[in-house]
Protein backbone atom coordinates (compact mmCIF):
# COMPACT_ATOMS: atom_id res chain seq x y z
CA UNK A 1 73.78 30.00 264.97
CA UNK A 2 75.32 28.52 262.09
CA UNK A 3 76.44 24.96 262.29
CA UNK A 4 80.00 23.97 260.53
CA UNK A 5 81.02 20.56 259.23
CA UNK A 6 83.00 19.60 262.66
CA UNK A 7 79.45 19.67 264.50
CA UNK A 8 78.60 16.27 262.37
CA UNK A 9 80.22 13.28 263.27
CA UNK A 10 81.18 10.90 261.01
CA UNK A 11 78.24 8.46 261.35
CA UNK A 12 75.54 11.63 260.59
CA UNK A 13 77.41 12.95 257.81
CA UNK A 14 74.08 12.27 255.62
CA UNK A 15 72.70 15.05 257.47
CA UNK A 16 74.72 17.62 256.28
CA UNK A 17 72.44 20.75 254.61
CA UNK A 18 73.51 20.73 251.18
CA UNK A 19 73.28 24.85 251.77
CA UNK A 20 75.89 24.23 254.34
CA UNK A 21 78.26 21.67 251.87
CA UNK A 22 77.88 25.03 249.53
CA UNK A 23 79.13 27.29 251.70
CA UNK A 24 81.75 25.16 252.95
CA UNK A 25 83.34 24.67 248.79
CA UNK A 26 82.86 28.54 248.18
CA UNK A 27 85.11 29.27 250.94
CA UNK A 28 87.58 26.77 250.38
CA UNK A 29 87.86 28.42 246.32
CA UNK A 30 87.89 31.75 247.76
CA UNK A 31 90.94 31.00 249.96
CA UNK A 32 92.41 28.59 247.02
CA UNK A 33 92.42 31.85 245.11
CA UNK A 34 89.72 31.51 242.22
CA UNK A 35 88.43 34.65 240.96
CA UNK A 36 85.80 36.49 242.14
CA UNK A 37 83.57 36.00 238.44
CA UNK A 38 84.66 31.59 238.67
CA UNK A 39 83.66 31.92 242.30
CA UNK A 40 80.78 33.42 241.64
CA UNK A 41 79.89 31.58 238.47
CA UNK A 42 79.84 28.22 240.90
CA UNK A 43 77.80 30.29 243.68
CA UNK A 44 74.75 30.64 240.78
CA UNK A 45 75.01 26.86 240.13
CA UNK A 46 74.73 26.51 244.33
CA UNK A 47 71.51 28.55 244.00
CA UNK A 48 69.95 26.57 241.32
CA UNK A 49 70.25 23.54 242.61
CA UNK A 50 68.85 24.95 246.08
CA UNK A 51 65.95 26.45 244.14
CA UNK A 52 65.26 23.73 242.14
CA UNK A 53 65.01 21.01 245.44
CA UNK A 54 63.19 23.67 247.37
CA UNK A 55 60.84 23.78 244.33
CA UNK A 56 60.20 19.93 243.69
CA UNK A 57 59.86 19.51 247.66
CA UNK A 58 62.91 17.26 247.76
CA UNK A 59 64.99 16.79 251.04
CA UNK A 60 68.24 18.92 250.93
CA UNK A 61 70.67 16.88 252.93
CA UNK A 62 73.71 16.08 250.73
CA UNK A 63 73.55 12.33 251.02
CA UNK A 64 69.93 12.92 248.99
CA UNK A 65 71.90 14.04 246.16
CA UNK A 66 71.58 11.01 244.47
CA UNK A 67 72.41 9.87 240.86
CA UNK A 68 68.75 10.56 239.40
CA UNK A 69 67.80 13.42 241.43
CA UNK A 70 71.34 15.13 239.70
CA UNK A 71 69.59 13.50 236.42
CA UNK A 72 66.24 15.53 236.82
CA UNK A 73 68.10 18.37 238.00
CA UNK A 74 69.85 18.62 234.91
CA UNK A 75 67.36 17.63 232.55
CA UNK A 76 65.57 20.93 233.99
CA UNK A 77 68.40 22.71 233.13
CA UNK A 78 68.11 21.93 229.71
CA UNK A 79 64.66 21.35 228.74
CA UNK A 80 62.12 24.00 227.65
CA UNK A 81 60.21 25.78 230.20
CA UNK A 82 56.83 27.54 229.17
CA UNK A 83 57.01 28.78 232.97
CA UNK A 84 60.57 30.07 232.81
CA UNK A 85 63.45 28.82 234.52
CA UNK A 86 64.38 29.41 238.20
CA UNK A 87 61.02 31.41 238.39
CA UNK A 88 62.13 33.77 235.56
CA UNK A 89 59.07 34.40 233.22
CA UNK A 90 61.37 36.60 230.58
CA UNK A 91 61.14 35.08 227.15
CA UNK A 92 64.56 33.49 226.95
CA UNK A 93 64.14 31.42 230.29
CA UNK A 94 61.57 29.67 228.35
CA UNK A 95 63.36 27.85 225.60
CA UNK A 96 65.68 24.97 225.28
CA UNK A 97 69.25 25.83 227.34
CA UNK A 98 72.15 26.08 225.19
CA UNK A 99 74.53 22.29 225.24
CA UNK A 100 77.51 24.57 226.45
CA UNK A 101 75.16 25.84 229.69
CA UNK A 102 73.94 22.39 230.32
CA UNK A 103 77.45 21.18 230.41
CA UNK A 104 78.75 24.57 232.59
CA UNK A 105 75.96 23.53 235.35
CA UNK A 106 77.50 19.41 235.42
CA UNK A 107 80.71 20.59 235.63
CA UNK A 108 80.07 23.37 238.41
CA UNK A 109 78.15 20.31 240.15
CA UNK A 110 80.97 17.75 239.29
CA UNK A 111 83.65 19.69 241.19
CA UNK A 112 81.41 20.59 244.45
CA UNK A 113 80.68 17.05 245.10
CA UNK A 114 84.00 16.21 244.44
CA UNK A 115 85.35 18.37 246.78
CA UNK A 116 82.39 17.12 248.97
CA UNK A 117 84.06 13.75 248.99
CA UNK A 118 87.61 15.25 249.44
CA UNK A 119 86.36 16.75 253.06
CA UNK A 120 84.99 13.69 253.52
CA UNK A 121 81.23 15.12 253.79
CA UNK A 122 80.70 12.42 251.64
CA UNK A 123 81.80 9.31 251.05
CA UNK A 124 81.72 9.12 247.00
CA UNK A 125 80.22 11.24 244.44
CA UNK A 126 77.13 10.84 242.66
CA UNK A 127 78.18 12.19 240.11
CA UNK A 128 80.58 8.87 238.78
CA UNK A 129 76.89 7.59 237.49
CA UNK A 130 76.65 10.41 235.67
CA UNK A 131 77.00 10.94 231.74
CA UNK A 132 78.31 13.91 230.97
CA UNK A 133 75.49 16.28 228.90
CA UNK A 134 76.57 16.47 225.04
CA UNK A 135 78.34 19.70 223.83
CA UNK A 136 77.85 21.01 220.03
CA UNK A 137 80.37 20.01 218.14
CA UNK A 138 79.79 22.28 215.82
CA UNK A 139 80.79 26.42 216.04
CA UNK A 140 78.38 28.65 216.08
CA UNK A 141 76.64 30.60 213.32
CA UNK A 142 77.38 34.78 213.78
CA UNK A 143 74.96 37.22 213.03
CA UNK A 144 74.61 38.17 209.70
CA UNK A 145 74.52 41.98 209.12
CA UNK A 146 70.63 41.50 209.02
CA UNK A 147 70.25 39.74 212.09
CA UNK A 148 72.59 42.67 213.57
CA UNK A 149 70.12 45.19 212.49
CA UNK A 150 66.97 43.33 213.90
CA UNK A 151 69.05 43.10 216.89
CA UNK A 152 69.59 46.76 217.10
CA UNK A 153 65.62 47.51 216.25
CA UNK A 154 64.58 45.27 219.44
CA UNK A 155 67.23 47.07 221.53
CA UNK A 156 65.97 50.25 220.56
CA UNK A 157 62.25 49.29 221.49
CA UNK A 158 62.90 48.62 225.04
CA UNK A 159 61.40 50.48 227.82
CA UNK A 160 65.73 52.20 228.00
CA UNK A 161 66.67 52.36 224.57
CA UNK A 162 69.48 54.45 224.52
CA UNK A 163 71.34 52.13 227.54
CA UNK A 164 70.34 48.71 225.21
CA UNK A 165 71.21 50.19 222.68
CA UNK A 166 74.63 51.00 223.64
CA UNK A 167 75.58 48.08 225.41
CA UNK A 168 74.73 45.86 222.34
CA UNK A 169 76.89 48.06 219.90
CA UNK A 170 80.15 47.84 222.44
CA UNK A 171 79.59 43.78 223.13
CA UNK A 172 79.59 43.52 219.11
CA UNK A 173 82.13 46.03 218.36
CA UNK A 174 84.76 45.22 221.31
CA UNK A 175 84.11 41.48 221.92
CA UNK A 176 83.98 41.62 225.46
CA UNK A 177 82.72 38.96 227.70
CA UNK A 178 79.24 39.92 229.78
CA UNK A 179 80.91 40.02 232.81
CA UNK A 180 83.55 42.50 231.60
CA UNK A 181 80.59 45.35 230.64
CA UNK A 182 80.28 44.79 233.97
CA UNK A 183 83.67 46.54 235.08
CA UNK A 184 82.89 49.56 232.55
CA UNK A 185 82.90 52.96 234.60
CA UNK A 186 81.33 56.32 232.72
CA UNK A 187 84.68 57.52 232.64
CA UNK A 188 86.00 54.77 230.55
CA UNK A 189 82.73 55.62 228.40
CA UNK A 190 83.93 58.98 228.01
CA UNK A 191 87.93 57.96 227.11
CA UNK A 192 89.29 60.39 223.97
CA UNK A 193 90.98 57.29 223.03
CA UNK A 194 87.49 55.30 222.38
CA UNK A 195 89.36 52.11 224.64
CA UNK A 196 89.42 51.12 228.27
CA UNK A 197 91.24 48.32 230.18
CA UNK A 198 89.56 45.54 231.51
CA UNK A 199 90.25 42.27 233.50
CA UNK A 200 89.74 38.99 231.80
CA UNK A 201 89.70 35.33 232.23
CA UNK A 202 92.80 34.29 235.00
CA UNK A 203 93.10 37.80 236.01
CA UNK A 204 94.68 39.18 232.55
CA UNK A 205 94.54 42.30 231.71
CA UNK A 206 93.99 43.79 228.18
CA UNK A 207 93.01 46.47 226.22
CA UNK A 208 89.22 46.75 224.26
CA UNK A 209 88.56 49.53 222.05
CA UNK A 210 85.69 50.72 219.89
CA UNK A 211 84.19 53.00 216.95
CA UNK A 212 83.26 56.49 216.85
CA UNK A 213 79.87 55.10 216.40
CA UNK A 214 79.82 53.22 219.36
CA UNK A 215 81.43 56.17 221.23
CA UNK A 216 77.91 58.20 220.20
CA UNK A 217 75.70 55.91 221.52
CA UNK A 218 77.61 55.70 224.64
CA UNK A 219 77.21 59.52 225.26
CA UNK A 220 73.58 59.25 224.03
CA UNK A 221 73.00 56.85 227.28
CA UNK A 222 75.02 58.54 229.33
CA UNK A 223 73.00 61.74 228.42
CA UNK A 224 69.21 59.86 229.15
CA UNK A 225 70.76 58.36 232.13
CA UNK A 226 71.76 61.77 233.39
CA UNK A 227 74.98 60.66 235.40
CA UNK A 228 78.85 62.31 235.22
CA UNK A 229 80.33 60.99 238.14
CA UNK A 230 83.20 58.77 236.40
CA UNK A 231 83.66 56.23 238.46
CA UNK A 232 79.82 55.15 238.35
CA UNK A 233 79.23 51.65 236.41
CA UNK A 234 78.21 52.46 232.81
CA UNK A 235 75.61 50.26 232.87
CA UNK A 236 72.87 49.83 235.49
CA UNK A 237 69.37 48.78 236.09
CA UNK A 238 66.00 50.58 236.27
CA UNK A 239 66.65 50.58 239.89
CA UNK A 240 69.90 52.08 239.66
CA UNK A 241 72.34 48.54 240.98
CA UNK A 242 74.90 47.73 238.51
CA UNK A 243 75.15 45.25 236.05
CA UNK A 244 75.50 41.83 236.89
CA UNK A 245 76.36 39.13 233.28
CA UNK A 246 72.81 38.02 234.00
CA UNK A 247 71.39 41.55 233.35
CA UNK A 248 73.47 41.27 230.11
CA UNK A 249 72.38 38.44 229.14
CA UNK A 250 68.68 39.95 229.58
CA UNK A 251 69.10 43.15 227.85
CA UNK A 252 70.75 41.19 224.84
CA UNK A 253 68.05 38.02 224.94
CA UNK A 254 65.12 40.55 225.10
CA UNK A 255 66.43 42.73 222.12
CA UNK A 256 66.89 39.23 220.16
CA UNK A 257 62.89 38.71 220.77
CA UNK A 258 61.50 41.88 220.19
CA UNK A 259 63.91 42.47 216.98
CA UNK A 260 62.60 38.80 215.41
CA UNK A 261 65.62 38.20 215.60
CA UNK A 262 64.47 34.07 214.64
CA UNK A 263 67.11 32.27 217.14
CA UNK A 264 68.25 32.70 220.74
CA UNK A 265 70.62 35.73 221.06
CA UNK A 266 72.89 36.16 223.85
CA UNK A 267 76.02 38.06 224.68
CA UNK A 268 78.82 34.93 223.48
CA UNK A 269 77.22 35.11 220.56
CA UNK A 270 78.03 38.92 219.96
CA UNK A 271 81.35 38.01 220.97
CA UNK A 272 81.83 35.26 217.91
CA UNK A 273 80.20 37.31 215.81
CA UNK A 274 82.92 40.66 216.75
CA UNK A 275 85.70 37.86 216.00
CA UNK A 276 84.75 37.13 212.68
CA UNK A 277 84.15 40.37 211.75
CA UNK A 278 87.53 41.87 213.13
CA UNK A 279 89.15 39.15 210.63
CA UNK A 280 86.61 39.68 207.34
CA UNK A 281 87.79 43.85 207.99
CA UNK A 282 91.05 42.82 207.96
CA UNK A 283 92.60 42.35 211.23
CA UNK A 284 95.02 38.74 211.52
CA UNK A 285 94.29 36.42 213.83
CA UNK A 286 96.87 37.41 216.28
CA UNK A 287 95.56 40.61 216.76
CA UNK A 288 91.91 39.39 217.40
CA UNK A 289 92.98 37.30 219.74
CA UNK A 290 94.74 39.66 221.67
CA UNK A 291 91.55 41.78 221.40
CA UNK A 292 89.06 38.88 221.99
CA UNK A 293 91.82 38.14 225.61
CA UNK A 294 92.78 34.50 224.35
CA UNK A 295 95.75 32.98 225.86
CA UNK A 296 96.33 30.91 222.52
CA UNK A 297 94.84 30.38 218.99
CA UNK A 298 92.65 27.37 220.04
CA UNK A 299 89.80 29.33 221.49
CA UNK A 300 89.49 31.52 218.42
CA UNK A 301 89.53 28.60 216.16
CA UNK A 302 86.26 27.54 217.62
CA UNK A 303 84.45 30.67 217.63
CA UNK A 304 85.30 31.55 214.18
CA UNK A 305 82.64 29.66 211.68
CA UNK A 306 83.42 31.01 208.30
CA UNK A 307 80.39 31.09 205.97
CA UNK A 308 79.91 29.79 203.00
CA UNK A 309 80.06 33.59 201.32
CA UNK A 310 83.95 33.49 203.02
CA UNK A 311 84.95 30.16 201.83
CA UNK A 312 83.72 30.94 197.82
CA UNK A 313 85.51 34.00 198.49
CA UNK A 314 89.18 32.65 199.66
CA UNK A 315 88.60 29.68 196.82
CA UNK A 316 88.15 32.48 194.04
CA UNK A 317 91.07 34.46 195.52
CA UNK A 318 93.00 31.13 195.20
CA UNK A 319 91.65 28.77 193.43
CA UNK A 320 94.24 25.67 192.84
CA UNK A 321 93.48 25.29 189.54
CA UNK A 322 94.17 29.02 188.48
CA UNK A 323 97.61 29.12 190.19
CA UNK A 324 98.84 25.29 189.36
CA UNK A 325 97.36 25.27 185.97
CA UNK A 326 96.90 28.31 184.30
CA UNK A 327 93.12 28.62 185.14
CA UNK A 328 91.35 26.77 182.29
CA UNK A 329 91.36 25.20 179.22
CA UNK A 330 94.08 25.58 176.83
């Protein structure tokens, strides 16, 4: 029978599962009202950190949560793996983490311990010691329309190339988050109107919409997979569950390594690289916002990293010295 926090007195708090501390935060965010993706996004750090203790044979009461052992913990987060990851041996676990996941997996940790100390299950948090991991500073580079295509030859050689296929041509041509796919039903696949509505960051609803093109490959996976019932999820695995943003993240990391693609691929990325390319074919930043679900102009600043090609561009449309002085040399 399962033990709750009222079963340890004060003086044995240090024997309190860190499992049990887990469980204990999840349900208090549930009933706080965080969504079901943030909610679950903290459940995945939860397992992580469980796996990771079980793994280097370390106790798992939450008073052994010190300082270093939240170090090494994160330093495995981040570091290269030639093992994989959290026992994943797929070619992406392998490599360096990205700064931004490092930082996601501090900050998940950062409020349970926090809220740890706020129950009083402990009686400060370890994580005060702590130095927050480094983000990049610097926005990321989109795909180039090369990179796109090697992207779209790795999907394509996958063991279900018409379902990779599709799902990387609707994350680059709608912009949508991995764990919106995730909401896709076949019968938003099949909408006349090439669009569906989906459910965003803080519950916000908006609407996504895509090419013809798109549209095609979306029937060409929904003919191999062989399924009309609408209401279905559009994408699924090989075993027929539906797609969680980690299966995503797979199908779009695995199409990056077979297509040489040359750099980690992964679903943001598609998303950046849909942003910029909404405003190079002419759409203004308001309305790629409004497709990309941003509550304000900040967010799109950072994901849009014009390249050099763009900058020599705008300076030849409007070059200072052409409009202030005539353009040359009298």
């Amino acid at each position: 029978m399962a033990r709750s926090a009222t079963d340890y007195p004060e003086s044995r708090t240090q024997l309190i599962p860190v499992s049990l501390a887990l469980d204990l935060w999840l349900a208090d965010r549930r009933s706080a009202g965080r969504s079901p993706r943030t909610v679950g996004d903290y459940a995945a750090t939860g397992r992580q950190l469980l796996w990771w203790l079980d793994r280097e044979g370390l106790p798992q009461d939450l008073a052994d949560l010190t300082p270093d052992v939240l170090r090494r913990f994160l330093s495995y987060c981040r570091e290269p793996n030639p093992e994989g990851r959290w026992g994943c041996d797929r070619p992406a676990s392998r490599l360096a983490a990205s700064a931004s996941a490092v930082h996601k997996a501090y900050r998940n940790l950062r409020a349970f311990l926090s809220f740890c100390v706020q129950d009083d299950l402990l009686p400060r948090s370890p994580m005060a010691r702590l130095t927050a991991p480094k983000l990049d500073a610097d926005q990321r580079e989109p795909l180039s329309g090369e990179e796109v295509k090697r992207l779209l030859l790795g999907a394509r050689r996958s063991g279900l190339p018409d379902r990779d296929a599709a799902l990387v041509l609707l994350l680059l041509d709608t912009g949508l988050r991995a764990s919106e796919v995730c909401e896709l039903t076949i019968g938003d696949a099949l909408s006349a109107e090439f669009s569906a509505e989906v459910v965003g960051k803080r519950n916000k609803r908006r609407a996504v919409f895509w090419s013809p093109e798109t549209a095609k490959a979306l029937r060409r996976h929904l003919r191999a997979r062989g399924c009309i019932d609408p209401a279905a999820p559009l994408f699924v695995t090989r075993t027929g569950r539906p797609f969680t943003a980690a299966n995503v993240h797979e199908v779009v990391s695995d199409a990056g390594e077979r297509g040489a693609v040359g750099r980690s691929v992964f679903p943001h990325l598609l998303r950046h690289t849909a942003a910029l390319a909404l405003l190079r074919g002419g759409a203004n930043v308001l309305e790629v916002q409004r497709i990309l679900g941003h509550s304000d102009l900040s967010m799109l600043r950072r994901y849009v990293l014009e390249t050099r090609e763009d900058l020599q561009r705008a300076h030849a449309a409007a070059s200072p010295v052409r409009a202030l002085a005539g353009g040359g040399r009298r």
